[in-house]
C-alpha atoms as a PDB file:
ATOM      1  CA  UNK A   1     -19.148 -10.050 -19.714  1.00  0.00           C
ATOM      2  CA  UNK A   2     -15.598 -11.018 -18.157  1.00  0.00           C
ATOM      3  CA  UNK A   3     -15.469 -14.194 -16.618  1.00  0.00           C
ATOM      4  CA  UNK A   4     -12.249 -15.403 -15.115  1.00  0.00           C
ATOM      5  CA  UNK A   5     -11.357 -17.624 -17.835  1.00  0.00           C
ATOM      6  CA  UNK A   6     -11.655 -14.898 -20.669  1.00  0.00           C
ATOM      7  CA  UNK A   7      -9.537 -12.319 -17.907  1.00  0.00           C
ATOM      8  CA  UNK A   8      -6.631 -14.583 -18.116  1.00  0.00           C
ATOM      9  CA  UNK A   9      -6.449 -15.241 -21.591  1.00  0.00           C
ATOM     10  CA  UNK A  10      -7.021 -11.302 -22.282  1.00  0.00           C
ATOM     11  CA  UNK A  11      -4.041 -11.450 -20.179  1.00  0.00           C
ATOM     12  CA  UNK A  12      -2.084 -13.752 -21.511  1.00  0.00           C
ATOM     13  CA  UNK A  13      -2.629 -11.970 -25.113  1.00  0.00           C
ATOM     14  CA  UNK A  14      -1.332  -8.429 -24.201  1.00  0.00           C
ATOM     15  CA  UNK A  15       1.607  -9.822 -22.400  1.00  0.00           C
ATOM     16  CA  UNK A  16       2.559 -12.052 -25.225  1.00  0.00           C
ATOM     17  CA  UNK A  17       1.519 -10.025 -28.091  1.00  0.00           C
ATOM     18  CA  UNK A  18       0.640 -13.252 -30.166  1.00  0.00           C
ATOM     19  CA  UNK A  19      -2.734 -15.498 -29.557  1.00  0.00           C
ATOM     20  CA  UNK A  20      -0.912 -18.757 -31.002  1.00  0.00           C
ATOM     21  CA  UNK A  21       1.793 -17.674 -28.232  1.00  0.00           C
ATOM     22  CA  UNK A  22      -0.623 -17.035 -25.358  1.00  0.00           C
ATOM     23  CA  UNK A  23      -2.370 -20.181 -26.246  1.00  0.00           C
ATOM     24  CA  UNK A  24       0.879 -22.324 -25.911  1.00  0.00           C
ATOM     25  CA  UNK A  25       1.799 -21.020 -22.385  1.00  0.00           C
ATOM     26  CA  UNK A  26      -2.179 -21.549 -21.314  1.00  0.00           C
ATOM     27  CA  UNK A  27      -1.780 -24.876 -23.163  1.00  0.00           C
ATOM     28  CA  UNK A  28      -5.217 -23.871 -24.925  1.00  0.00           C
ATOM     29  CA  UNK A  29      -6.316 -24.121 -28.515  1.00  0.00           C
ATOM     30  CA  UNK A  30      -5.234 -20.612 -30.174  1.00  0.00           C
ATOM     31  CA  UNK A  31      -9.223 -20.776 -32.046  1.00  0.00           C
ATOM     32  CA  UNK A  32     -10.687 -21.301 -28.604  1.00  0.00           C
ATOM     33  CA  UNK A  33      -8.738 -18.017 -27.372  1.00  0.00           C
ATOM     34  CA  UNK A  34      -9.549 -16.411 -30.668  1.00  0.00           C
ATOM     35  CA  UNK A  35     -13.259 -16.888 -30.342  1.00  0.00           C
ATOM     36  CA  UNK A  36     -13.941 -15.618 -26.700  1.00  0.00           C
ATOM     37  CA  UNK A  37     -12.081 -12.481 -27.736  1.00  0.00           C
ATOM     38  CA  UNK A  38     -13.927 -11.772 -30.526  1.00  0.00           C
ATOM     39  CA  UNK A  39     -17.089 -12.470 -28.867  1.00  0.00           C
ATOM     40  CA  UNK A  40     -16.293 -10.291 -26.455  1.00  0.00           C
ATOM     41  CA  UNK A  41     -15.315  -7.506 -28.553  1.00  0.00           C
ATOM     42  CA  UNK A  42     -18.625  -7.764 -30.578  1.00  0.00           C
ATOM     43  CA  UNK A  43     -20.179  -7.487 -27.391  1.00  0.00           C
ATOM     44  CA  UNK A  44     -18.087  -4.158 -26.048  1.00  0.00           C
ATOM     45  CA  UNK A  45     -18.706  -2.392 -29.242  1.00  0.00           C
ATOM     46  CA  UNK A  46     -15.222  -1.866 -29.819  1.00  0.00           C
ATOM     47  CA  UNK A  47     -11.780  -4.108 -30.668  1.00  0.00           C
ATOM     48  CA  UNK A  48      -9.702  -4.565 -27.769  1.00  0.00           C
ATOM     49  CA  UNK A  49      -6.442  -5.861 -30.122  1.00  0.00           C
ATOM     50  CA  UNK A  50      -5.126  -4.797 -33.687  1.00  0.00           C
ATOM     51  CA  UNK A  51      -4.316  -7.833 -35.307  1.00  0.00           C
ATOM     52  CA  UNK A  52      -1.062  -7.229 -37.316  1.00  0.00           C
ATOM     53  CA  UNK A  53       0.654  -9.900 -40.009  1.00  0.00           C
ATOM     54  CA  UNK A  54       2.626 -11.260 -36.966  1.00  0.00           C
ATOM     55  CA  UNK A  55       0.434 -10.785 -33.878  1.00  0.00           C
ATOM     56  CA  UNK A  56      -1.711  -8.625 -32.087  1.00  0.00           C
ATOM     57  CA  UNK A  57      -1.691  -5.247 -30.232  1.00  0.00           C
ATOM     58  CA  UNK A  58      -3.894  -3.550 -27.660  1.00  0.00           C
ATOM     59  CA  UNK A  59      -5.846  -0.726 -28.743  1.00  0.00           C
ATOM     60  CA  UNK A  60      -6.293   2.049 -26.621  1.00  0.00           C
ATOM     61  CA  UNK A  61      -9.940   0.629 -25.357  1.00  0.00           C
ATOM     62  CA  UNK A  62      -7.681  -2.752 -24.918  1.00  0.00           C
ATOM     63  CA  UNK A  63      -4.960  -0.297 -22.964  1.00  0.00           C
ATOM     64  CA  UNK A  64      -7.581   0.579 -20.590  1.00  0.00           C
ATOM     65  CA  UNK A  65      -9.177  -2.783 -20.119  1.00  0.00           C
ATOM     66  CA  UNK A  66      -5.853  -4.455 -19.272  1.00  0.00           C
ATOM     67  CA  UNK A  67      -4.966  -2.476 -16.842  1.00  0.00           C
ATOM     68  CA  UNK A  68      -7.976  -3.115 -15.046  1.00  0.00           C
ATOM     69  CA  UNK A  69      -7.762  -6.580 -15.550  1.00  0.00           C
ATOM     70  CA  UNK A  70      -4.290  -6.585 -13.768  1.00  0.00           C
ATOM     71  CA  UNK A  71      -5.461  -4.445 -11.128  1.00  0.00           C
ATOM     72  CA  UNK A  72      -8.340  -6.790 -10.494  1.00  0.00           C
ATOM     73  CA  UNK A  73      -6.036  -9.291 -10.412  1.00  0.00           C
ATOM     74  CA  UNK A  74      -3.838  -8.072  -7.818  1.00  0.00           C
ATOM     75  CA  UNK A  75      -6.982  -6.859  -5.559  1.00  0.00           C
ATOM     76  CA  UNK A  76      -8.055 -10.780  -6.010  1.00  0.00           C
ATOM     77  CA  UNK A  77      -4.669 -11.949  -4.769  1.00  0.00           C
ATOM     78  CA  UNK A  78      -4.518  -9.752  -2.052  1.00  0.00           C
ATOM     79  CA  UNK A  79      -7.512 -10.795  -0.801  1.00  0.00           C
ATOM     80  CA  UNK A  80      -6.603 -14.399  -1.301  1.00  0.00           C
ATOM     81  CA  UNK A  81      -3.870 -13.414   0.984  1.00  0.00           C
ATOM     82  CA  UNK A  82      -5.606 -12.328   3.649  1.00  0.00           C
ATOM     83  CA  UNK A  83      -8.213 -14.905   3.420  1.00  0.00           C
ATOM     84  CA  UNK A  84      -5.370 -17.442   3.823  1.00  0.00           C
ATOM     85  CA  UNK A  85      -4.014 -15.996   6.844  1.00  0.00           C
ATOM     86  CA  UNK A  86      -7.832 -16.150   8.512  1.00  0.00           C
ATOM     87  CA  UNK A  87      -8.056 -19.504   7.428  1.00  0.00           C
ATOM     88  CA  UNK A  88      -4.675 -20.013   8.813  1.00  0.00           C
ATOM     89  CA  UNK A  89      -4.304 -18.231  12.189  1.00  0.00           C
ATOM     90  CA  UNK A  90      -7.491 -19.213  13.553  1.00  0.00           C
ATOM     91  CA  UNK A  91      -6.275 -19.350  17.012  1.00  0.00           C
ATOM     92  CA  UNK A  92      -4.009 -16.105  16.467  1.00  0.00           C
ATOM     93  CA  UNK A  93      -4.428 -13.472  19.207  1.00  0.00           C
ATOM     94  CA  UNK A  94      -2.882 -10.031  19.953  1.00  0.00           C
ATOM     95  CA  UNK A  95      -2.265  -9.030  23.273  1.00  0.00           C
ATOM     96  CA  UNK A  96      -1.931  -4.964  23.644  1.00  0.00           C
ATOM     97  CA  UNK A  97      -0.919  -3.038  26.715  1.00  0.00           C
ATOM     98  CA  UNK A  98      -2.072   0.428  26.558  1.00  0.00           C
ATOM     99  CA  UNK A  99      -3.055   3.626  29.053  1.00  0.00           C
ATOM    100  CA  UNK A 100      -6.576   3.195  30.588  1.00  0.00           C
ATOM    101  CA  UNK A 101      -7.525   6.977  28.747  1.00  0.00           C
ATOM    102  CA  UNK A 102      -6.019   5.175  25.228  1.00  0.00           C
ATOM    103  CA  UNK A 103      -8.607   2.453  25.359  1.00  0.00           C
ATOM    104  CA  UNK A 104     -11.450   4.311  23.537  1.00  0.00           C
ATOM    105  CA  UNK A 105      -9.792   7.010  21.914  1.00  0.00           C
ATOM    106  CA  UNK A 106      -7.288   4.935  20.182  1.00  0.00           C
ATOM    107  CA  UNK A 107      -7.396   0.995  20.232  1.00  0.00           C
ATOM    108  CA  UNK A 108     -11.582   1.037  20.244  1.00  0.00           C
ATOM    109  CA  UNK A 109     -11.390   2.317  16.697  1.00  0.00           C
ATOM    110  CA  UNK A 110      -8.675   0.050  15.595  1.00  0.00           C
ATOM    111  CA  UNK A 111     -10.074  -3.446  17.458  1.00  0.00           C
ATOM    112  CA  UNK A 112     -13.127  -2.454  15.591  1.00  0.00           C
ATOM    113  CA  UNK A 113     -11.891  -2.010  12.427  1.00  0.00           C
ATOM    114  CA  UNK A 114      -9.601  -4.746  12.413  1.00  0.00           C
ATOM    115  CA  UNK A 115     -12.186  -7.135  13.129  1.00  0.00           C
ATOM    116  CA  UNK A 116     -14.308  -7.048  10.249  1.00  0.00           C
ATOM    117  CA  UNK A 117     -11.533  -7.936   8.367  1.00  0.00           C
ATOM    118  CA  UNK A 118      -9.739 -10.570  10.657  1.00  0.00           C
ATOM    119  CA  UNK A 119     -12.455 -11.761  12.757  1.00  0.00           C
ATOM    120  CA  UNK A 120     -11.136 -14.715  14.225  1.00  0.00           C
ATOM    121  CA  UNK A 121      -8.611 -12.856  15.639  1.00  0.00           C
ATOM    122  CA  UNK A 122      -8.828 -12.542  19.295  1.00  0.00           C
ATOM    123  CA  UNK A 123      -7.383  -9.048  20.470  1.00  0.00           C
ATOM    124  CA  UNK A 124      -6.804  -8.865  24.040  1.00  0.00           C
ATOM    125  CA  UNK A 125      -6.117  -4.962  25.505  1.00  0.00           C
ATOM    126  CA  UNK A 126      -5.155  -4.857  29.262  1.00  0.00           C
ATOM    127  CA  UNK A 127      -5.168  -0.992  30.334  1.00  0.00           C
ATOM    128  CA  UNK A 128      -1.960  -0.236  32.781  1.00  0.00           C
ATOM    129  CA  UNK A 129       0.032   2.997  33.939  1.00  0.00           C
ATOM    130  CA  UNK A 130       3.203   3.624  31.076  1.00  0.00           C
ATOM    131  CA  UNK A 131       6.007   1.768  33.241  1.00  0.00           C
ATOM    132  CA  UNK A 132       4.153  -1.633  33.721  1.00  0.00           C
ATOM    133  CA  UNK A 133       3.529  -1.260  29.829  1.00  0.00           C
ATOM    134  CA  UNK A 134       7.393  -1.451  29.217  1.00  0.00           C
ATOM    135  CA  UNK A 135       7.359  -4.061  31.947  1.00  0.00           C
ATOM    136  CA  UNK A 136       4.731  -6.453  30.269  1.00  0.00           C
ATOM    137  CA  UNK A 137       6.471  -5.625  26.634  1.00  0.00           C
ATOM    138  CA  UNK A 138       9.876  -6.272  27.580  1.00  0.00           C
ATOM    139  CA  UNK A 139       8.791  -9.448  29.259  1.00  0.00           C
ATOM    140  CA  UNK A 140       6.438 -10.834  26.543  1.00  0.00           C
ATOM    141  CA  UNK A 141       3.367 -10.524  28.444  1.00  0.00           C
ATOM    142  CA  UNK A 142       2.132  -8.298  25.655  1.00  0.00           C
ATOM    143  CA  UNK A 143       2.814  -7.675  22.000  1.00  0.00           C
ATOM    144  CA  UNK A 144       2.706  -3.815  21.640  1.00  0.00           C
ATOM    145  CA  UNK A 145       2.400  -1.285  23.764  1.00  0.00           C
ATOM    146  CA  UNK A 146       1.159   1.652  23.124  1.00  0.00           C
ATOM    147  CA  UNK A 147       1.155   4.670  25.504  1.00  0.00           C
ATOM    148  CA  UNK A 148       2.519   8.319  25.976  1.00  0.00           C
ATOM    149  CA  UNK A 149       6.580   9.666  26.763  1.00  0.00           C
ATOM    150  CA  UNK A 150       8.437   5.783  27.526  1.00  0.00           C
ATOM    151  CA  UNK A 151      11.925   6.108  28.800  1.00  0.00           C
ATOM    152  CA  UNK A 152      14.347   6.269  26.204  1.00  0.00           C
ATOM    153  CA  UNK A 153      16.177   2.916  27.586  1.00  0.00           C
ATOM    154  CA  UNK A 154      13.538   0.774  27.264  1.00  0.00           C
ATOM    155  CA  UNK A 155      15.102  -1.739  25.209  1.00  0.00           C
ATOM    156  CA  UNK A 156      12.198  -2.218  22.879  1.00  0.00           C
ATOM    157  CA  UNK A 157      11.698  -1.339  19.588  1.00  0.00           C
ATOM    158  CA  UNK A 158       9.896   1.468  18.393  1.00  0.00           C
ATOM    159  CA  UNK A 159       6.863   0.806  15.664  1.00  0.00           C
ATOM    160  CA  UNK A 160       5.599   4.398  15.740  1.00  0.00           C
ATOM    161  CA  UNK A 161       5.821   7.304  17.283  1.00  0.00           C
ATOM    162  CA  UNK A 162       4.332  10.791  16.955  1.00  0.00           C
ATOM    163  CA  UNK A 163       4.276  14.308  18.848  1.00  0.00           C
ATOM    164  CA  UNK A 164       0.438  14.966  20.300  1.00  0.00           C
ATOM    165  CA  UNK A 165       0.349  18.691  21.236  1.00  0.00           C
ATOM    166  CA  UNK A 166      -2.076  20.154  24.067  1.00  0.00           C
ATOM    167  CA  UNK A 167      -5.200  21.570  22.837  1.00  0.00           C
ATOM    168  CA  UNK A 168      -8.524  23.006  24.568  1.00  0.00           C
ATOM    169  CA  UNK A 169     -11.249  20.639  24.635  1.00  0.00           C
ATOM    170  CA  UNK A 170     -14.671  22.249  24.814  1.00  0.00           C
ATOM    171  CA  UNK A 171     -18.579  20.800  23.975  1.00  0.00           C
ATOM    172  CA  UNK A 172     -19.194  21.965  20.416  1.00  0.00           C
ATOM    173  CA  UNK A 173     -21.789  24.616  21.572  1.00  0.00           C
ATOM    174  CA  UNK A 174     -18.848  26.278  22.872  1.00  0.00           C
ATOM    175  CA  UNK A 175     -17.492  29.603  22.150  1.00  0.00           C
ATOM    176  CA  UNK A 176     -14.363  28.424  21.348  1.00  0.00           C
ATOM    177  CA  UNK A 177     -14.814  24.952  19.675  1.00  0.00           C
ATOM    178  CA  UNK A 178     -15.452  26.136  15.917  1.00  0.00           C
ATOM    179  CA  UNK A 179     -11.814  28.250  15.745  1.00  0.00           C
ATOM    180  CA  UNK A 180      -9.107  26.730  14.096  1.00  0.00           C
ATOM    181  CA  UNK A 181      -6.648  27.541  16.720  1.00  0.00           C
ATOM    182  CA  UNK A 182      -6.509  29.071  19.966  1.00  0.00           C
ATOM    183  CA  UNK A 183      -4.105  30.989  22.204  1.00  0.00           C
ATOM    184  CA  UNK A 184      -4.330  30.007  25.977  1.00  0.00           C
ATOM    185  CA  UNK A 185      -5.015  33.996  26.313  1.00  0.00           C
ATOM    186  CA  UNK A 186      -8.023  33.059  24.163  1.00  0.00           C
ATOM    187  CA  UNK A 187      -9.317  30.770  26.720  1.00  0.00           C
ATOM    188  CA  UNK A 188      -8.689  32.800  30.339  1.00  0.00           C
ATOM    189  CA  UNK A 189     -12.793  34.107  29.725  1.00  0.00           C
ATOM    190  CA  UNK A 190     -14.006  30.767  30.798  1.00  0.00           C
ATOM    191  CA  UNK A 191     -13.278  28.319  34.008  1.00  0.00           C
ATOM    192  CA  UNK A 192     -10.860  25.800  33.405  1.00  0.00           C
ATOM    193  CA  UNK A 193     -11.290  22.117  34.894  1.00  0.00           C
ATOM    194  CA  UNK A 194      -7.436  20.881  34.839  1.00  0.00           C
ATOM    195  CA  UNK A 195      -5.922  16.694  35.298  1.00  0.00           C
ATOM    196  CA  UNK A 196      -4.743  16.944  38.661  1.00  0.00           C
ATOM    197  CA  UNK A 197      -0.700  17.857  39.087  1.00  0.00           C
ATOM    198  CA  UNK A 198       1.074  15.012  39.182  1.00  0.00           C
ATOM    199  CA  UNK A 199       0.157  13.927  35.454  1.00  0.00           C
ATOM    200  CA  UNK A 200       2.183  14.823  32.825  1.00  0.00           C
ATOM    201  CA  UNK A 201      -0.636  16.912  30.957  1.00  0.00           C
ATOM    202  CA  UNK A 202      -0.720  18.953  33.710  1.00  0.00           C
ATOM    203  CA  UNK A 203       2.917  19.839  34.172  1.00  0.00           C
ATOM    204  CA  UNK A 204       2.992  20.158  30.598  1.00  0.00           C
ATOM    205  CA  UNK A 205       0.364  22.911  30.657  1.00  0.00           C
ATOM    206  CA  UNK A 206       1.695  24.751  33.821  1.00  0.00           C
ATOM    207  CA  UNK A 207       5.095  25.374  31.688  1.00  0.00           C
ATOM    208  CA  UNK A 208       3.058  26.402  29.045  1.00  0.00           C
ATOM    209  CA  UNK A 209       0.689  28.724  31.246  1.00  0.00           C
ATOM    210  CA  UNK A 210       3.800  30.169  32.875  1.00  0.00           C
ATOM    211  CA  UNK A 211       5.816  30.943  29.481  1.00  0.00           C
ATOM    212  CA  UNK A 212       2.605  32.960  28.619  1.00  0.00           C
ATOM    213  CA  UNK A 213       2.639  34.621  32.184  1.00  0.00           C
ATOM    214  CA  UNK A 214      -1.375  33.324  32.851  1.00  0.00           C
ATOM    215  CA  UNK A 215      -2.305  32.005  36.198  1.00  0.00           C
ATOM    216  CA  UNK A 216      -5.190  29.422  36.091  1.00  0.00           C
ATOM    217  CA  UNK A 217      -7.260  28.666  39.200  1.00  0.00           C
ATOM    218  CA  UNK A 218      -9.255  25.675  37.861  1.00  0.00           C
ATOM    219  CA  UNK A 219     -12.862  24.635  39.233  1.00  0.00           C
ATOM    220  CA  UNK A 220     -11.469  20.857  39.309  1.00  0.00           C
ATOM    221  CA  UNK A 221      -8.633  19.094  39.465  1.00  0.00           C
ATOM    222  CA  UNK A 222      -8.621  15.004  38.958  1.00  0.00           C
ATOM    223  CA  UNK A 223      -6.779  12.458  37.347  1.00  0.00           C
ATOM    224  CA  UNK A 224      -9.712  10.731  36.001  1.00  0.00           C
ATOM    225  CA  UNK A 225      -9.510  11.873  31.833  1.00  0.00           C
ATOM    226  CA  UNK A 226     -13.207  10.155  31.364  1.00  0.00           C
ATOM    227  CA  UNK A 227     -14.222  12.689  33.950  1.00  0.00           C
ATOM    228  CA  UNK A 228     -12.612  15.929  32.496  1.00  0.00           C
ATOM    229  CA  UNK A 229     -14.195  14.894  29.253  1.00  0.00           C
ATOM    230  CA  UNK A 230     -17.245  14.244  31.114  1.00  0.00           C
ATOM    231  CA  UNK A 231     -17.603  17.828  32.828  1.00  0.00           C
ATOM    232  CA  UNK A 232     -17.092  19.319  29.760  1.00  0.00           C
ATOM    233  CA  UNK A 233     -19.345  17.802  27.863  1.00  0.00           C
ATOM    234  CA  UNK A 234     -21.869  19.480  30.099  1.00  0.00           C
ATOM    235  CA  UNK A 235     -20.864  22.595  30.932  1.00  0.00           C
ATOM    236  CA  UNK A 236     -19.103  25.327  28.870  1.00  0.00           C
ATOM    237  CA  UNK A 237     -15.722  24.766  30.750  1.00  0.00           C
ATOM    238  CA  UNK A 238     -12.752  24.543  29.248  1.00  0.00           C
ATOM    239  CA  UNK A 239      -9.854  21.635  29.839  1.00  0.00           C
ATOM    240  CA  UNK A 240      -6.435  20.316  28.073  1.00  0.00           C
ATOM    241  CA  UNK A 241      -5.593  17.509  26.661  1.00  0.00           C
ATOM    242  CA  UNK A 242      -4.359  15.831  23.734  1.00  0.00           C
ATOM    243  CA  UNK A 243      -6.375  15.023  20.338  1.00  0.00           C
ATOM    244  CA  UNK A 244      -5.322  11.311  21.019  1.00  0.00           C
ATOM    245  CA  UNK A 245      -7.267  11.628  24.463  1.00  0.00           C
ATOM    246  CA  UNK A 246     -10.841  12.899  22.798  1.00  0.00           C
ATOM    247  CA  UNK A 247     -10.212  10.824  18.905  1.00  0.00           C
ATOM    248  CA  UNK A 248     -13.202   9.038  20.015  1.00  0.00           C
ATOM    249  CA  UNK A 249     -15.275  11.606  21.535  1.00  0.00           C
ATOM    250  CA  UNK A 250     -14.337  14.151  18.284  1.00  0.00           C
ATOM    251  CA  UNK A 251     -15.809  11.806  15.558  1.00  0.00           C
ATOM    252  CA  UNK A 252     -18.966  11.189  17.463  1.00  0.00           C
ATOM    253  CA  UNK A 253     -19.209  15.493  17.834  1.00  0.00           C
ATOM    254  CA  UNK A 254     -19.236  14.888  21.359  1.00  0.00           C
ATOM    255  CA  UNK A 255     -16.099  17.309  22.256  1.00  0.00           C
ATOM    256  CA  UNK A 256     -14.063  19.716  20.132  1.00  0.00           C
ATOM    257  CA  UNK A 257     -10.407  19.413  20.085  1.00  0.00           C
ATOM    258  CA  UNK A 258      -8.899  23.363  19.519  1.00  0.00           C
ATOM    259  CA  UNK A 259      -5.354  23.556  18.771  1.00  0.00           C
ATOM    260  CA  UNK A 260      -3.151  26.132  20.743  1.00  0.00           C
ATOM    261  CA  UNK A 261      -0.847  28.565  18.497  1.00  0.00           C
ATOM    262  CA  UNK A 262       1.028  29.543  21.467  1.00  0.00           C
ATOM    263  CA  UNK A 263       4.632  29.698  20.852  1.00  0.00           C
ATOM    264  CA  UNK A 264       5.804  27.353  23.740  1.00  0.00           C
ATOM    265  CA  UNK A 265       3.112  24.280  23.362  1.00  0.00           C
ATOM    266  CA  UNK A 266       3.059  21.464  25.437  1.00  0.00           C
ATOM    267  CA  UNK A 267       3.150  17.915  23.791  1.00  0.00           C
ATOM    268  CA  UNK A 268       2.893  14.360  24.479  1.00  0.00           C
ATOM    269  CA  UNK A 269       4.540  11.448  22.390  1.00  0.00           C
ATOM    270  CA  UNK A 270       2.530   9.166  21.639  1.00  0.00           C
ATOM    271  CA  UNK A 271       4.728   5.996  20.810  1.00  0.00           C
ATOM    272  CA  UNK A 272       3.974   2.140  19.737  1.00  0.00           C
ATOM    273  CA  UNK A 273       6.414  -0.645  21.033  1.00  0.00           C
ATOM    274  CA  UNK A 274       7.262  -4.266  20.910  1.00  0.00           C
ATOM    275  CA  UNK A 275      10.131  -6.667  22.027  1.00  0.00           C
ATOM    276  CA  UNK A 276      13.542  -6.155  20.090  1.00  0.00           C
ATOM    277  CA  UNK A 277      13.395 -10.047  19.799  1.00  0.00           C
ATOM    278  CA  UNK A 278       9.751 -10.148  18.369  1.00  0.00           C
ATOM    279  CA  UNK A 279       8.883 -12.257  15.492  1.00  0.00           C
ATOM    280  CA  UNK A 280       5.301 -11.324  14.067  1.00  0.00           C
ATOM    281  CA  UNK A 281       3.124 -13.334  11.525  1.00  0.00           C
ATOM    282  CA  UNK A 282       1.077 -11.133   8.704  1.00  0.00           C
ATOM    283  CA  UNK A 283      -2.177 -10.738  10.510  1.00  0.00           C
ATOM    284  CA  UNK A 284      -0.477  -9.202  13.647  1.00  0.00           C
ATOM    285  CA  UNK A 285       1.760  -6.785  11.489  1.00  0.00           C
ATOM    286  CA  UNK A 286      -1.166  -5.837   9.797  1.00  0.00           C
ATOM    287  CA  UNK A 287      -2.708  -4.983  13.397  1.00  0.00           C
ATOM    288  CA  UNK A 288       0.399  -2.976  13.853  1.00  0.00           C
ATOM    289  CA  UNK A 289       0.497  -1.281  11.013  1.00  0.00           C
ATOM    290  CA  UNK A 290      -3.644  -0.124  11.550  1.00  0.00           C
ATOM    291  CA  UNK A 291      -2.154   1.310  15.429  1.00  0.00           C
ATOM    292  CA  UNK A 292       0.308   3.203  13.180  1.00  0.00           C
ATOM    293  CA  UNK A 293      -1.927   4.545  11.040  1.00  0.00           C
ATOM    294  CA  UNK A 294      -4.465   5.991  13.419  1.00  0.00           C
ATOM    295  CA  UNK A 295      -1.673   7.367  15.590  1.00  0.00           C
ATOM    296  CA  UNK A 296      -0.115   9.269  12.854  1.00  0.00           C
ATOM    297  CA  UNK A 297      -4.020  10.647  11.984  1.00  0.00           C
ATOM    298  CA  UNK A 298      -4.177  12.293  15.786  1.00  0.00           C
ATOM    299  CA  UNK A 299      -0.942  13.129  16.052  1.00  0.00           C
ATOM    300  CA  UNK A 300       1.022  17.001  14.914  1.00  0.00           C
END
């Protein structure tokens, strides 16, 4: 069996290529070394070093036990790592301003995640409309922000950002949710419940529809997303949105997200931002990098 002791002087040994010379750097007796190893061996069955006039070598069984020695090692020191920063930033905490329809879909899955692993960390997410996100950024209110088409002169710095094209979103017992892709021609056989005008996914869509030459009359219009996902979860209607607005609803086989192959689709980008002057420690870029992550999973 490897114990830590016997890992490091197994170690040692291959680096070295000499017991007497391993044993001087772990300022322990070459016979003691010597011993363990061969005790070992007898115990694998097989030698894990060919002893040669002036030192040893691995074998190819000692090739292959190195390397996950080393790789064990590094997994232990990672994990040391993180431990130490949990021990550390006890009192760390993550402020995150994000869309209200983002807040399930996206951060849910991440908070979650991230939890197990750091849970002392306190995450705080305060749901806004996009421009009070820059707002609360810029001003240090928040440490990311993470929403859909900021200005371009924001004067924050961008973590991530990816391109979220429209899609139909049907219940799975829906004609169209086990296609690959869709046209919006595909579609025009069933009502459409729409968000209402003056959001972005809608004016995205109407260019769309209109490049295609479709008119929709939709049963509903609202600018409530939990409700459009609602209504279609119980009736075969058909509305658009992004995958980044149903992530949550998709894994759980709640909704279907159908691509459109049209040639003139709609899209959303998703971005993540903090302040140009921002200085984070390693648990929060490790949150950051998990919002990354996820957003380039959902996105094009």
């Amino acid at each position: 069996m490897l114990h830590s002791r016997l890992i490091r002087y197994i170690d040692e040994v291959a680096r070295a290529g000499s017991i007497r010379q391993a044993a001087e750097k772990l300022n322990v007796a070459s016979t003691a070394i010597n011993r363990q190893i061969i005790a070992f061996e007898e115990e694998l069955g097989l030698p894990i070093f060919e002893r040669l006039p002036r030192g040893v070598r691995l074998t190819t069984a000692g090739e292959i036990l190195v390397e996950h020695i080393r790789n064990t090692m590094k997994d232990h020191s990672r994990a040391m790592l993180r431990i130490g920063d949990v021990k550390t930033l006890r009192r760390t905490k993550i402020t995150v301003a994000t869309l209200e329809a983002l807040t399930a879909d996206v951060l849910a899955h991440v908070v979650s995640e991230f939890q197990q692993t750091y849970p002392l960390t306190k995450i705080i997410v305060r749901a806004m409309p996009a421009d009070a996100i820059v707002t609360v950024v810029a001003g240090g209110d928040a440490d990311f922000g993470v929403g859909f088409d900021f200005p371009s002169e924001t004067g924050l710095t961008v973590h991530a950002r990816v391109s979220c094209s429209l899609g139909a979103v049907v219940r799975p017992s829906h004609p169209l949710a086990t296609r690959a892709s869709v046209r919006l021609s595909n579609c025009l056989d069933y009502p459409f419940v729409l968000p209402a005008e003056d959001l972005t996914l809608r004016q995205l869509f109407d260019r769309m529809a209109r490049k295609a030459r479709v008119s929709i009359e939709p049963l509903m219009e609202t600018n409530s997303i939990d409700l459009l996902k609602r209504n279609v979860m119980l009736a075969d209607v058909v509305t658009v949105l992004t995958r980044a607005d149903v992530e949550l609803e998709r894994l759980r086989g709640g909704l279907a997200f159908v691509p459109f192959r049209d040639s003139d689709v709609g899209a959303q980008t998703l971005t993540i931002v903090h302040r140009n002057s921002a200085r984070f420690d390693a648990v929060t870029m490790h949150f950051a990098e998990k919002l990354a992550e996820l957003a380039h999973q959902i996105g094009d």
